[in-house]
Protein backbone atom coordinates (compact mmCIF):
# COMPACT_ATOMS: atom_id res chain seq x y z
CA UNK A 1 -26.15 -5.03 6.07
CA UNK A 2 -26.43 -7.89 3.74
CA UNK A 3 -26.35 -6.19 0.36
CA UNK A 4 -23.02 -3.85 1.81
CA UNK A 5 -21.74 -7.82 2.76
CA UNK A 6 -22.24 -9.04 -0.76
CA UNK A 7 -20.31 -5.72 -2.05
CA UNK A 8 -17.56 -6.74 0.10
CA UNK A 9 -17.22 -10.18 -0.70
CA UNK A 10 -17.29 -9.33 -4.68
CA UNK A 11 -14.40 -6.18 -3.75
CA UNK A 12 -12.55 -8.65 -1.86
CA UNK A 13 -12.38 -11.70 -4.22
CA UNK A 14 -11.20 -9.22 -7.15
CA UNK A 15 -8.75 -7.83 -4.76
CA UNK A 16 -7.24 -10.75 -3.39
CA UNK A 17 -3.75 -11.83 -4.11
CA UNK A 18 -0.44 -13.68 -3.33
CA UNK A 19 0.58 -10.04 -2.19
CA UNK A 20 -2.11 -9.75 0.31
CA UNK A 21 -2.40 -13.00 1.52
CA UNK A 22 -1.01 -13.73 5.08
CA UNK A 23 0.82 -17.08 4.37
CA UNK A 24 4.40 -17.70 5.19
CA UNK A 25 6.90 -18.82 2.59
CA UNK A 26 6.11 -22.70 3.11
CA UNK A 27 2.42 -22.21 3.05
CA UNK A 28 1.84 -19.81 0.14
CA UNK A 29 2.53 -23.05 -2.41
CA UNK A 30 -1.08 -23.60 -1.66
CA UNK A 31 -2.18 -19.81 -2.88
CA UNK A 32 -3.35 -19.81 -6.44
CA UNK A 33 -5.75 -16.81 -9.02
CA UNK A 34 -8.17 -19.64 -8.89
CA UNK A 35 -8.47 -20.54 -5.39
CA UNK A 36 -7.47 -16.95 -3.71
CA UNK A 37 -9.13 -17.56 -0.33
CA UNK A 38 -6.22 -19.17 1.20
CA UNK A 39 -4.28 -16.87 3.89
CA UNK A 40 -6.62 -13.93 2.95
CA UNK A 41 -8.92 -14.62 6.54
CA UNK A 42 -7.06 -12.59 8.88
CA UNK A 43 -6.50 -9.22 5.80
CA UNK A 44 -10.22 -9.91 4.89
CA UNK A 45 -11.44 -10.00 9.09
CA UNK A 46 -9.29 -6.72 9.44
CA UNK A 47 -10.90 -4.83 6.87
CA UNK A 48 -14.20 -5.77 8.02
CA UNK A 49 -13.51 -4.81 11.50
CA UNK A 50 -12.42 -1.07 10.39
CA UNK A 51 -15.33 -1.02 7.78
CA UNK A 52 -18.11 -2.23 10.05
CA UNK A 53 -17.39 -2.46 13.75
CA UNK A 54 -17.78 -5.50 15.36
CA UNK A 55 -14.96 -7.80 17.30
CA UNK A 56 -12.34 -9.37 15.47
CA UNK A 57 -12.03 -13.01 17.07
CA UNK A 58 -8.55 -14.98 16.62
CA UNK A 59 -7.98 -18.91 17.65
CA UNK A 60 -5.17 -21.23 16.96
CA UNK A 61 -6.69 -24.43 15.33
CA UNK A 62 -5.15 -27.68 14.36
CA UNK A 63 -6.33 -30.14 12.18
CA UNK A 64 -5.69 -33.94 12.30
CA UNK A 65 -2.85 -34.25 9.42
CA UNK A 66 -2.57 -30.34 9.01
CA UNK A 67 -0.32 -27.73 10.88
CA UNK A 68 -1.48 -25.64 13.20
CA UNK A 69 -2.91 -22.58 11.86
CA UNK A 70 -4.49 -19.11 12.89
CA UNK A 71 -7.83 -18.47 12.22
CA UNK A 72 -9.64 -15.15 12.09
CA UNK A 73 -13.46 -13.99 11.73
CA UNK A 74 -15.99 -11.13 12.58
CA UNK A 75 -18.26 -11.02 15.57
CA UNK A 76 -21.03 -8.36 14.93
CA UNK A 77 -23.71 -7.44 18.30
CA UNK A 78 -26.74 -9.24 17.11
CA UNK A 79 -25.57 -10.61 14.47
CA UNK A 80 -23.02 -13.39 15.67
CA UNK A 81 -20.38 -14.41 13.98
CA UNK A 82 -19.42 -13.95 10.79
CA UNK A 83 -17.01 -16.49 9.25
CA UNK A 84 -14.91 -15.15 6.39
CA UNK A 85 -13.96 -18.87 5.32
CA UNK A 86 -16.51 -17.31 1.83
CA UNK A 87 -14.90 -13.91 2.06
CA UNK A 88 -16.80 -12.18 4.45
């Protein structure tokens, strides 16, 4: 599984953009090409879900000076969880 994890991380990073990113109006100021990774949790968690099985976990976060926010990762049966804040 780790190799196929790598290949998915690589396919992701070239495939992430404003247009798939989850962020609302306000919040996609802080997308940029050379940090993609913002908003692209819950798309990236989806994909991974239909790809590989697994639970898709959500949980409302907040942060001491930042909004609250939505977070999203993969829980695989032996495997734990698998945070997409690299990709996957």
């Amino acid at each position: 599984m780790t190799q196929m994890l790598l290949e998915l991380e690589r396919a992701f990073r070239l495939s992430w953009s404003a247009d798939t990113t989850c962020l609302d109006a306000k919040s996609l100021a802080r997308w940029h090409p050379d940090n993609a990774a913002p908003g692209q949790r819950g798309p990236t968690a989806l994909i991974v879900e239909y790809l590989l099985g697994g639970d898709l976990v959500i949980a409302s976060v907040s942060g001491a000076n930042e909004e609250d926010e939505v977070h999203y990762w993969n829980r695989f049966p032996g495997v734990g969880d698998r945070p997409n804040s690299r990709a996957i």
